[in-house]
C-alpha atoms as a PDB file:
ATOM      1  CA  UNK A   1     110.479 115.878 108.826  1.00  0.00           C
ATOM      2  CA  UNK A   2     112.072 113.806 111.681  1.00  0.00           C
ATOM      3  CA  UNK A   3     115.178 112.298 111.762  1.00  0.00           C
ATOM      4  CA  UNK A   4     116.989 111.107 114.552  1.00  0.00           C
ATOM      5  CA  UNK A   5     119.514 109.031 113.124  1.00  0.00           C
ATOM      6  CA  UNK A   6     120.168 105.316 113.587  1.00  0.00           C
ATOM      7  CA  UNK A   7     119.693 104.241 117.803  1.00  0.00           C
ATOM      8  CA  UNK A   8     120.767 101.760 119.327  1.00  0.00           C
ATOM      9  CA  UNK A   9     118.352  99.388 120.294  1.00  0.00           C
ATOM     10  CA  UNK A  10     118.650  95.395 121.799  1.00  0.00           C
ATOM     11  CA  UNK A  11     122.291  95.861 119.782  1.00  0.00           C
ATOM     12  CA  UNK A  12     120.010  96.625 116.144  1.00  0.00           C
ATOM     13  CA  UNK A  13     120.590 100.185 114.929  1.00  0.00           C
ATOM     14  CA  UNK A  14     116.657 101.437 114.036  1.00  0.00           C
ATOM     15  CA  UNK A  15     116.571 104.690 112.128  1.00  0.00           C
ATOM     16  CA  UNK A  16     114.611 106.892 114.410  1.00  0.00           C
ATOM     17  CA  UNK A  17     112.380 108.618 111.377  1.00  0.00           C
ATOM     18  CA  UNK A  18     108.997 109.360 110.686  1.00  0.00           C
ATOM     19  CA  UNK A  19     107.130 108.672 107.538  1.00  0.00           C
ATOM     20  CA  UNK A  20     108.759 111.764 105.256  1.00  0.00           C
ATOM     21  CA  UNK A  21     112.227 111.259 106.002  1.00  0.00           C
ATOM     22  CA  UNK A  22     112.052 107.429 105.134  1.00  0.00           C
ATOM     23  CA  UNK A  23     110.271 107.882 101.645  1.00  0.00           C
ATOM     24  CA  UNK A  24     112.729 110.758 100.924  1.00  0.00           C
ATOM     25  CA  UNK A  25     115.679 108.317 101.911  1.00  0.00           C
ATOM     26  CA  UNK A  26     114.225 105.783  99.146  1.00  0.00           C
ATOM     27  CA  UNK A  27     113.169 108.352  96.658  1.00  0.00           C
ATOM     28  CA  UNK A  28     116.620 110.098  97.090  1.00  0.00           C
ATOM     29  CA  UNK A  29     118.118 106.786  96.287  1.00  0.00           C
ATOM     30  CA  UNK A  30     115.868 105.394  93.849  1.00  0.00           C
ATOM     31  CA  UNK A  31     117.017 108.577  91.697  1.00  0.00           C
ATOM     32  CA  UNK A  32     120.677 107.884  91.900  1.00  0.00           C
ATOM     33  CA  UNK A  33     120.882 104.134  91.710  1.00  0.00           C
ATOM     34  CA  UNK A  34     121.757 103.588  94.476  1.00  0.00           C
ATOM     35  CA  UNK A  35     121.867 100.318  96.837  1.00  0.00           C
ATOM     36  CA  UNK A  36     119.472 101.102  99.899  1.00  0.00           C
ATOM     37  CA  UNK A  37     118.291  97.881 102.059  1.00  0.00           C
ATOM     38  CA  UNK A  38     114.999  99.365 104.256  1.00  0.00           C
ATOM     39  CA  UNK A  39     113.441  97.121 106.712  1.00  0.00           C
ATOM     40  CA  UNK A  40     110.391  98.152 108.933  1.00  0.00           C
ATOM     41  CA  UNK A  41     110.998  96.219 111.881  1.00  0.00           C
ATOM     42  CA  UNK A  42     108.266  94.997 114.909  1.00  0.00           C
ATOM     43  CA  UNK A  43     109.677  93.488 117.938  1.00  0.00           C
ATOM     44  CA  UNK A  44     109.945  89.977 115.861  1.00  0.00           C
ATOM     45  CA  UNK A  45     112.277  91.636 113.389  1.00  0.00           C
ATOM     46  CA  UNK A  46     114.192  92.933 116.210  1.00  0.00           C
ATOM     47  CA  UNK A  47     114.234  89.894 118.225  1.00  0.00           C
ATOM     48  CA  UNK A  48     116.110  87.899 115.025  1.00  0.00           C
ATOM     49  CA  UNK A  49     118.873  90.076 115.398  1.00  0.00           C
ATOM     50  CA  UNK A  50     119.189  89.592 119.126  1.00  0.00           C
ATOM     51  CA  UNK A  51     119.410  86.094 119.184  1.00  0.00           C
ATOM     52  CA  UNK A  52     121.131  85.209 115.534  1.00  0.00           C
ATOM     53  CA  UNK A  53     124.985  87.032 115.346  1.00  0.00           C
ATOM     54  CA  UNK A  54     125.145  86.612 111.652  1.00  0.00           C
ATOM     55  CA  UNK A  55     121.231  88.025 111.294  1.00  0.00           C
ATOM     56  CA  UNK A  56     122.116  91.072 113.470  1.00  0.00           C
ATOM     57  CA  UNK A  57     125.181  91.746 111.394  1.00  0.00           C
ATOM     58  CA  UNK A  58     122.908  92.092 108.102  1.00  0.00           C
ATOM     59  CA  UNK A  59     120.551  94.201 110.247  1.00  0.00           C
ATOM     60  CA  UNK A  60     122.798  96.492 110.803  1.00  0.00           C
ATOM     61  CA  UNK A  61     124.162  96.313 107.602  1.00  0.00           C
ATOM     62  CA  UNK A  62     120.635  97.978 106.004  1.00  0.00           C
ATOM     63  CA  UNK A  63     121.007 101.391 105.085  1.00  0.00           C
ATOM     64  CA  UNK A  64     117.285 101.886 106.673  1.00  0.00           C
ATOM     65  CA  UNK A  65     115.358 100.585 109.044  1.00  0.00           C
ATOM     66  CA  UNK A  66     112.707 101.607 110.240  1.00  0.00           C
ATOM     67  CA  UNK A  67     110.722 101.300 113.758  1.00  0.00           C
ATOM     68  CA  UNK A  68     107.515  99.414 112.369  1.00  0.00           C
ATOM     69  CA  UNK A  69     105.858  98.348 115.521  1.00  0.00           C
ATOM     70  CA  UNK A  70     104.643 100.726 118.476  1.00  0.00           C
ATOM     71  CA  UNK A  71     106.673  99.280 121.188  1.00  0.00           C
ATOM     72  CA  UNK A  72     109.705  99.792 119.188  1.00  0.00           C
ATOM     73  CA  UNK A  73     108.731 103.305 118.621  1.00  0.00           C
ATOM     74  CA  UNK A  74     108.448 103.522 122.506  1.00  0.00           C
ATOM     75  CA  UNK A  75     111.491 101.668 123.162  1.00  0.00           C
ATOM     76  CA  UNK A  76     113.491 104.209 121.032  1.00  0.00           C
ATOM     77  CA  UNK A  77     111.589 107.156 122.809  1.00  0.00           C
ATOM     78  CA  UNK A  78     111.938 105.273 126.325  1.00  0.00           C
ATOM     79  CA  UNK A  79     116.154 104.589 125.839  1.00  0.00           C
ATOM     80  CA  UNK A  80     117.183 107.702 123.973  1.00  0.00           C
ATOM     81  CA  UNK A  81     114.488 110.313 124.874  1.00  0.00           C
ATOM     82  CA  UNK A  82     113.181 110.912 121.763  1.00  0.00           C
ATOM     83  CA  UNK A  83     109.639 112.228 120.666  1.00  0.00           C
ATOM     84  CA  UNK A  84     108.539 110.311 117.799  1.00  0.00           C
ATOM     85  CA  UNK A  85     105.197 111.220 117.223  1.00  0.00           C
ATOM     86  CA  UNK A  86     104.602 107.472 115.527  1.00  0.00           C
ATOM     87  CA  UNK A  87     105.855 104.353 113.725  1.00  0.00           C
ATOM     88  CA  UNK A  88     106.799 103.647 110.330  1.00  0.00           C
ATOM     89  CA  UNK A  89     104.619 101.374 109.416  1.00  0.00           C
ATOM     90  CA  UNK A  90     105.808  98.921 106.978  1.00  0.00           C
ATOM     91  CA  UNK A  91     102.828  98.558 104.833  1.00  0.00           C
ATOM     92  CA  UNK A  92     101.632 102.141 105.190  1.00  0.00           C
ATOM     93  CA  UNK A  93     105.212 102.966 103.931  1.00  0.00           C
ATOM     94  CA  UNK A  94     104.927 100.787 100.434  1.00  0.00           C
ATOM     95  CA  UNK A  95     101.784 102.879 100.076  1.00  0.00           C
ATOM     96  CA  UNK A  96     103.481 105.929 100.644  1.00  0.00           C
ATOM     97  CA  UNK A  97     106.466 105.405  98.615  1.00  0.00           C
ATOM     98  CA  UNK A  98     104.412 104.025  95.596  1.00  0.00           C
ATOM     99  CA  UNK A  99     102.938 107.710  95.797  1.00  0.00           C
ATOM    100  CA  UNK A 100     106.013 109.522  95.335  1.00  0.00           C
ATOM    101  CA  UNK A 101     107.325 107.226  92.785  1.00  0.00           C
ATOM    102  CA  UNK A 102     104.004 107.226  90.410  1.00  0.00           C
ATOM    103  CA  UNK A 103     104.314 111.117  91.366  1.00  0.00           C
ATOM    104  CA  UNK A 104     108.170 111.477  90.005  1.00  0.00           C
ATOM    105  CA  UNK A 105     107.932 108.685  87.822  1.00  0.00           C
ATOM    106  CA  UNK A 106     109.979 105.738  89.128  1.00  0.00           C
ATOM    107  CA  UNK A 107     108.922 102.655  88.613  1.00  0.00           C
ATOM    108  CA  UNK A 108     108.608  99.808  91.166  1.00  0.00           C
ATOM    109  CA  UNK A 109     109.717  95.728  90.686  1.00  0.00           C
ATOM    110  CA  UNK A 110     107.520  93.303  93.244  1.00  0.00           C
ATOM    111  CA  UNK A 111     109.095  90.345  94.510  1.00  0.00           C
ATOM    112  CA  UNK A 112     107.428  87.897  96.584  1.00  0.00           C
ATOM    113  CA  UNK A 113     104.765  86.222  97.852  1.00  0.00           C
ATOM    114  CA  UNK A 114     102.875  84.146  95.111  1.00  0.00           C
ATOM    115  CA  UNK A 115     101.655  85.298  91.146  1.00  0.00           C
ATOM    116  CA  UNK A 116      97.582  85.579  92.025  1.00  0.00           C
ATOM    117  CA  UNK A 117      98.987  87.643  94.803  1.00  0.00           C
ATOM    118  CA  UNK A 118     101.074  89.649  92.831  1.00  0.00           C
ATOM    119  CA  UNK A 119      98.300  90.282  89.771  1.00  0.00           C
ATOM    120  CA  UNK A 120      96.016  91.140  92.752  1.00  0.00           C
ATOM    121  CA  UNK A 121      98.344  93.662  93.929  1.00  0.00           C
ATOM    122  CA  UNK A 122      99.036  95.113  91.056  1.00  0.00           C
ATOM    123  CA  UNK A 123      95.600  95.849  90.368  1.00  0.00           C
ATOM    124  CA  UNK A 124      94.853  97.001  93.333  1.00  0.00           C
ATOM    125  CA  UNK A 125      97.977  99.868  92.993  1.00  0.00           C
ATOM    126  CA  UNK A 126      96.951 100.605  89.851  1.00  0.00           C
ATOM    127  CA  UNK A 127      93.705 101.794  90.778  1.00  0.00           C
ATOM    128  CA  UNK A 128      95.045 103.208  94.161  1.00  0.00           C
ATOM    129  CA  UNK A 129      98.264 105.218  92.194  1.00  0.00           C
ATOM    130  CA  UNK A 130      96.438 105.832  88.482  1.00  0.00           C
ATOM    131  CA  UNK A 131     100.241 106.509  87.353  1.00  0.00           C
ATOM    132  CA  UNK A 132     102.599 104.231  89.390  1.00  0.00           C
ATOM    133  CA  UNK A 133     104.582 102.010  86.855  1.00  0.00           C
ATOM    134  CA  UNK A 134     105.202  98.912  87.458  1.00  0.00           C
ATOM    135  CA  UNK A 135     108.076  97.511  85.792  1.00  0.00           C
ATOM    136  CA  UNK A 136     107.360  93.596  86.779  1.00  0.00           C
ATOM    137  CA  UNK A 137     106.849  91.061  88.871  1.00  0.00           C
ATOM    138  CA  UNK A 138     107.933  87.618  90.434  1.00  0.00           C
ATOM    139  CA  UNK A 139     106.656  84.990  92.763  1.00  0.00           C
ATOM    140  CA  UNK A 140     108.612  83.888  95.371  1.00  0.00           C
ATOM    141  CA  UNK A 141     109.843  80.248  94.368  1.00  0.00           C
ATOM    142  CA  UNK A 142     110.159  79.112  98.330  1.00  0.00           C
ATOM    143  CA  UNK A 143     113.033  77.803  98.506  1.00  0.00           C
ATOM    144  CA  UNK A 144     116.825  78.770  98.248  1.00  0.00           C
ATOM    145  CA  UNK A 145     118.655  80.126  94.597  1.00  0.00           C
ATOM    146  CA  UNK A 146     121.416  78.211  92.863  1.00  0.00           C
ATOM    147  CA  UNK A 147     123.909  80.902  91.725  1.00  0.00           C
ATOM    148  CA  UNK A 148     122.588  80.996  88.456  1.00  0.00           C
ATOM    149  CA  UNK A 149     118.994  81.408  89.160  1.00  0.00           C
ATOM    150  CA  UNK A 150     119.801  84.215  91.720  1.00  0.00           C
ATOM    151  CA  UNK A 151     121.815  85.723  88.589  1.00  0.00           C
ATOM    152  CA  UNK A 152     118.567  85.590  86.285  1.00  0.00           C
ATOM    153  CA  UNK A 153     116.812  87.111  88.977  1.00  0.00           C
ATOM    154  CA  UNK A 154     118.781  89.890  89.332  1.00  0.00           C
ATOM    155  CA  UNK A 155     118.955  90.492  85.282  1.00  0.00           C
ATOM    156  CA  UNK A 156     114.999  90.126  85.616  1.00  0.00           C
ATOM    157  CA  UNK A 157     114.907  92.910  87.998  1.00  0.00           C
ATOM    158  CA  UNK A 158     117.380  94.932  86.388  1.00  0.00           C
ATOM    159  CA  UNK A 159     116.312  94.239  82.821  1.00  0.00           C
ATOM    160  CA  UNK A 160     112.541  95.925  83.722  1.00  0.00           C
ATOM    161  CA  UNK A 161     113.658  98.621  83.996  1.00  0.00           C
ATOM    162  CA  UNK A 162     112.908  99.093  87.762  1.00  0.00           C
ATOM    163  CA  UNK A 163     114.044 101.814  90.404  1.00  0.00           C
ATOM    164  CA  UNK A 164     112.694 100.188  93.592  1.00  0.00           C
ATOM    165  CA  UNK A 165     111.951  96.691  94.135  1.00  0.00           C
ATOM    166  CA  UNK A 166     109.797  95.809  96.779  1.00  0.00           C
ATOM    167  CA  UNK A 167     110.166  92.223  98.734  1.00  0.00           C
ATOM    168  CA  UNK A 168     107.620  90.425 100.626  1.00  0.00           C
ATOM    169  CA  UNK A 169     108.551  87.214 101.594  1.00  0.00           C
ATOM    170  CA  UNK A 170     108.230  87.358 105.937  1.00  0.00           C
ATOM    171  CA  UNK A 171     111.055  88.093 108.170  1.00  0.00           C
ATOM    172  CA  UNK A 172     113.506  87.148 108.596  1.00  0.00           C
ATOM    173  CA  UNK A 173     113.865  85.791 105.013  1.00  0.00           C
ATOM    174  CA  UNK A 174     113.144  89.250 103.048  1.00  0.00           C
ATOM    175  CA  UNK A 175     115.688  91.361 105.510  1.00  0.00           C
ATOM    176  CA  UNK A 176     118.870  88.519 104.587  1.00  0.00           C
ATOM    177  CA  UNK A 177     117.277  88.994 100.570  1.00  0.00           C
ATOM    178  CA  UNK A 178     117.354  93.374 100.799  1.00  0.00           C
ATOM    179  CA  UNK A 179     120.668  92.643 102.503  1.00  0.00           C
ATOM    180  CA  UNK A 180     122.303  90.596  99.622  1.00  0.00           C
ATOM    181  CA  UNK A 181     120.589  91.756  96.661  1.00  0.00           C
ATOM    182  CA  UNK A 182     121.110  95.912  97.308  1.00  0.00           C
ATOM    183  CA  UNK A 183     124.423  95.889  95.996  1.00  0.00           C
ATOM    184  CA  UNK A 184     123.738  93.800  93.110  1.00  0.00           C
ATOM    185  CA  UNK A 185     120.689  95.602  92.276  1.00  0.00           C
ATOM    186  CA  UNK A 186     122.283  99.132  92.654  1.00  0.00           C
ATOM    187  CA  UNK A 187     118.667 100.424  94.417  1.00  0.00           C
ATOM    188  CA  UNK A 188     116.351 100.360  96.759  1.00  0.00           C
ATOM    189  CA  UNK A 189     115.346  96.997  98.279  1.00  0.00           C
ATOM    190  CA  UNK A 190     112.408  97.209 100.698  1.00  0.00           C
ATOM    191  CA  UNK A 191     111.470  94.247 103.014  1.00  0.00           C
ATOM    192  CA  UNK A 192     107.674  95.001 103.274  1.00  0.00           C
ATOM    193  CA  UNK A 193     106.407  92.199 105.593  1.00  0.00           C
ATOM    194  CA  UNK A 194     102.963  91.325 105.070  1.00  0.00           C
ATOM    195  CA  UNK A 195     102.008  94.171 102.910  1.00  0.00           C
ATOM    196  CA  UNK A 196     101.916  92.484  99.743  1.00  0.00           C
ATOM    197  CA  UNK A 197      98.938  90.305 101.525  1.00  0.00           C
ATOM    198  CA  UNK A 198      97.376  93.710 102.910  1.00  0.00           C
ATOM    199  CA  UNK A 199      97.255  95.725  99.760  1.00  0.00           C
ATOM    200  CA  UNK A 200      95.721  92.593  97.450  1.00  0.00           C
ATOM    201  CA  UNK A 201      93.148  92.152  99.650  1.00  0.00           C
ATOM    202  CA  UNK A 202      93.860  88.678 100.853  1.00  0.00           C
ATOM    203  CA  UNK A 203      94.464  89.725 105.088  1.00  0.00           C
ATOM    204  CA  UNK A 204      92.894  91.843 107.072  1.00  0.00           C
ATOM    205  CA  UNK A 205      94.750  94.642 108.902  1.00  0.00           C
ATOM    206  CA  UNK A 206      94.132  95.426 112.671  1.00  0.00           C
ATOM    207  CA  UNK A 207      91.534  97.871 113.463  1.00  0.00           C
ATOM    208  CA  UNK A 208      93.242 101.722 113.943  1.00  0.00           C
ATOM    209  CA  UNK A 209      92.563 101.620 117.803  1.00  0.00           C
ATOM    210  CA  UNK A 210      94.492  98.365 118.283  1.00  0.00           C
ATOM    211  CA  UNK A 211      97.677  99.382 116.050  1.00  0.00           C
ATOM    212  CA  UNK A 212      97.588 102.948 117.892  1.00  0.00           C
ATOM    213  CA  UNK A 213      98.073 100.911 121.382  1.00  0.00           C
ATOM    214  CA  UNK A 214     100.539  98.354 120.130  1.00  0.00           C
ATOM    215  CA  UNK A 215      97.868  95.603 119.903  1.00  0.00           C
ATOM    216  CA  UNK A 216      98.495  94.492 116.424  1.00  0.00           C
ATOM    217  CA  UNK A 217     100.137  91.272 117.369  1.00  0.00           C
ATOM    218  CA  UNK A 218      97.058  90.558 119.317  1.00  0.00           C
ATOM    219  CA  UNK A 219      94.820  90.747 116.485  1.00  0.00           C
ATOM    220  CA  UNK A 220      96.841  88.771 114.435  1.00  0.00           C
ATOM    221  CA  UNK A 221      97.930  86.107 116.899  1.00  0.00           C
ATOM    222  CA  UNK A 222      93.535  85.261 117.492  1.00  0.00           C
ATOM    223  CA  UNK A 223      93.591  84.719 113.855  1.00  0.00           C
ATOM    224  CA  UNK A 224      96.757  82.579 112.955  1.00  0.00           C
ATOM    225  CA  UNK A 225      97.599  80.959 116.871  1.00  0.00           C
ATOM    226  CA  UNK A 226      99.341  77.934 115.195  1.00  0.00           C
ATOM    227  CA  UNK A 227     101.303  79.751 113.697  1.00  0.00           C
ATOM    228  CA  UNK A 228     102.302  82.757 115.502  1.00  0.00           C
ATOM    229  CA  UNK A 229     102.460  81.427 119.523  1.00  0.00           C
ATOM    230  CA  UNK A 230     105.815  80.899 119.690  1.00  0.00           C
ATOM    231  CA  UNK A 231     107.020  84.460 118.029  1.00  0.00           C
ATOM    232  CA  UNK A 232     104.366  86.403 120.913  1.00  0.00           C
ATOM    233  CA  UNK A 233     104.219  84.346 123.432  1.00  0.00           C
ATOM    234  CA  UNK A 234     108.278  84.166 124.190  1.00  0.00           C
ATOM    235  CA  UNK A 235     109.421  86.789 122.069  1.00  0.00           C
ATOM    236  CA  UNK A 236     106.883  89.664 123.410  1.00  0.00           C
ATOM    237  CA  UNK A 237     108.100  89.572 127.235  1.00  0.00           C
ATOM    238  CA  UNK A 238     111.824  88.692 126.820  1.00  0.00           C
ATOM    239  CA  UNK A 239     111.674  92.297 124.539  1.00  0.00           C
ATOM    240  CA  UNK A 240     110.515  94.210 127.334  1.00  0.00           C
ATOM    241  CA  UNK A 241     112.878  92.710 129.693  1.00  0.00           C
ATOM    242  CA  UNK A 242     115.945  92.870 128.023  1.00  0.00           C
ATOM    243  CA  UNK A 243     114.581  96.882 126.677  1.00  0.00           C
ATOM    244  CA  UNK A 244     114.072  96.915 130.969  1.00  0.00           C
ATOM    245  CA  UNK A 245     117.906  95.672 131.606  1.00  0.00           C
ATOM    246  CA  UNK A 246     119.381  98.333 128.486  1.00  0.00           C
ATOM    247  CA  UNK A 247     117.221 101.480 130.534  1.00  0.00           C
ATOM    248  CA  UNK A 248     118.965 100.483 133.147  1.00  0.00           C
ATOM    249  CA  UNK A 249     122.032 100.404 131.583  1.00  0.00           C
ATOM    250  CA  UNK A 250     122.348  96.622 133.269  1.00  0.00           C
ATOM    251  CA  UNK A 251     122.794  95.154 129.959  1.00  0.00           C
ATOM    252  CA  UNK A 252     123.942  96.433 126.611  1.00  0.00           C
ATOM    253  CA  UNK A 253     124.050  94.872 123.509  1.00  0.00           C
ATOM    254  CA  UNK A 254     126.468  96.557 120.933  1.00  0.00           C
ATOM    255  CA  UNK A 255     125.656  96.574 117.074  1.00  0.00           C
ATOM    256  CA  UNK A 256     129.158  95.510 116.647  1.00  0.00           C
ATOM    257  CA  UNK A 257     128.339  91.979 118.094  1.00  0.00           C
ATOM    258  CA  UNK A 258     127.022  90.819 115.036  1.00  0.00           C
ATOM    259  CA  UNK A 259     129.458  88.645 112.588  1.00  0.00           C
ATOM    260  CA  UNK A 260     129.537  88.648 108.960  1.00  0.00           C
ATOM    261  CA  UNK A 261     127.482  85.785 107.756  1.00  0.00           C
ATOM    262  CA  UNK A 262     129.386  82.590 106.561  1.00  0.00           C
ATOM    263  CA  UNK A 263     127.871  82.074 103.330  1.00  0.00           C
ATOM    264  CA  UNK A 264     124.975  83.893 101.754  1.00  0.00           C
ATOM    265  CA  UNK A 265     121.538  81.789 102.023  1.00  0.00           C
ATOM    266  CA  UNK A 266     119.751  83.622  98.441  1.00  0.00           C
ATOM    267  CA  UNK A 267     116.269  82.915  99.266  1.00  0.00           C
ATOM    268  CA  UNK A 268     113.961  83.219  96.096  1.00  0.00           C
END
């Protein structure tokens, strides 16, 4: 088991772990109710936090995050000489820890995305984790909560029974959700990208040898360019410069630049 502790990296604190020590960090606190907000963040999720105060607050703010793409794995190896062997792969993570619930028998809340999704999904664990429980489910309503609705959501979640919930409605949206529904929820809120979309069966993953070289964003930009130019196309090289400029010790940003946020946003 690896575990570096949280780095600093682009002024976001990434937990430098590997696959055991994150699902034990969840497990752990999915046993003892307690709030744990776990991102898996590529150099998009990072990127928010670099160029949004409030968003790089909340960041830092999770009790977990975890270096989901390669070159943040490298940029944490590169800045603090570490030897992490590989990522933490968001949606190889959900897989993971909907093993060790079924196996100790916590049961998991999804969150997200939209209801054929969801029934998908759940199939598709079902057959994949024979005794994973899952205690319910809830589209994603796309668009922001009045008080009260985010109040039945939470007694939804709550009310099933659940130990972990697991969020996937795209980043930045499902990091500021973990970040203010932990606390209410009193347990683990995982942000888990597009790995609701993965595991039903509805997108295709990158092949191995792309992922392994840091060429996921490659695949995915040929396949959704509309939609994805702007986030690899700018986002991609100003990363490695500004990673370039910290190395060098030219330019730091702190994790203490961020600013509490001025009024919660309760995406649903």
């Amino acid at each position: 088991m690896i575990d570096y502790g949280k780095r600093n990296l682009l002024g976001i604190g990434i937990n430098a772990v590997d696959y055991e020590a994150a699902v034990e960090t969840i497990i752990a606190a999915a046993r003892d109710k307690r709030p744990l907000g776990v991102s898996a963040l590529a150099v998009h999720g990072v990127m928010t936090g670099v160029f949004d105060r409030e968003h790089c607050y909340r960041l830092n703010e999770l009790e977990l995050v975890v270096p989901d793409g390669q070159p943040v794995r490298w940029g944490l190896n590169w800045l603090h000489r570490l030897d992490l062997p590989d990522r933490v792969y968001g949606p190889n993570l959900t897989l993971k820890v909907c093993a060790a619930a079924a196996e100790q028998g916590l049961s998991i809340f999804l969150f997200g995305s939209q209801a054929e999704t969801l029934n998908k999904l759940s199939v598709r664990l079902t057959e994949q984790f024979p005794q994973i429980k899952i205690a319910g489910s809830c589209p994603s309503r796309f668009r922001t909560l009045e008080s009260d609705e985010r109040d039945a959501l939470v007694e939804q979640i709550r009310a099933s029974g659940a130990d972990i919930t697991l969020v996937g409605i795209g980043c930045p949206r499902q990091e500021v959700w973990a970040y203010e529904f932990r606390q209410r929820l009193s347990m683990p809120v995982m942000a888990v990208g597009a790995a609701f979309s993965f595991h039903a069966g509805e997108l295709a993953q990158a092949p191995p040898w792309m992922q392994s070289r840091g060429l996921e964003w490659l695949y995915r930009f040929t396949r959704e360019p509309t939609r994805l130019w702007k986030r690899y196309v700018l986002l991609n090289p100003a990363y490695l410069s500004l990673l370039a400029l910290q190395w060098c010790r030219l330019w730091t940003l702190r994790s203490e630049r961020g600013i509490p946020p001025s009024e919660e946003i309760l995406y649903g």
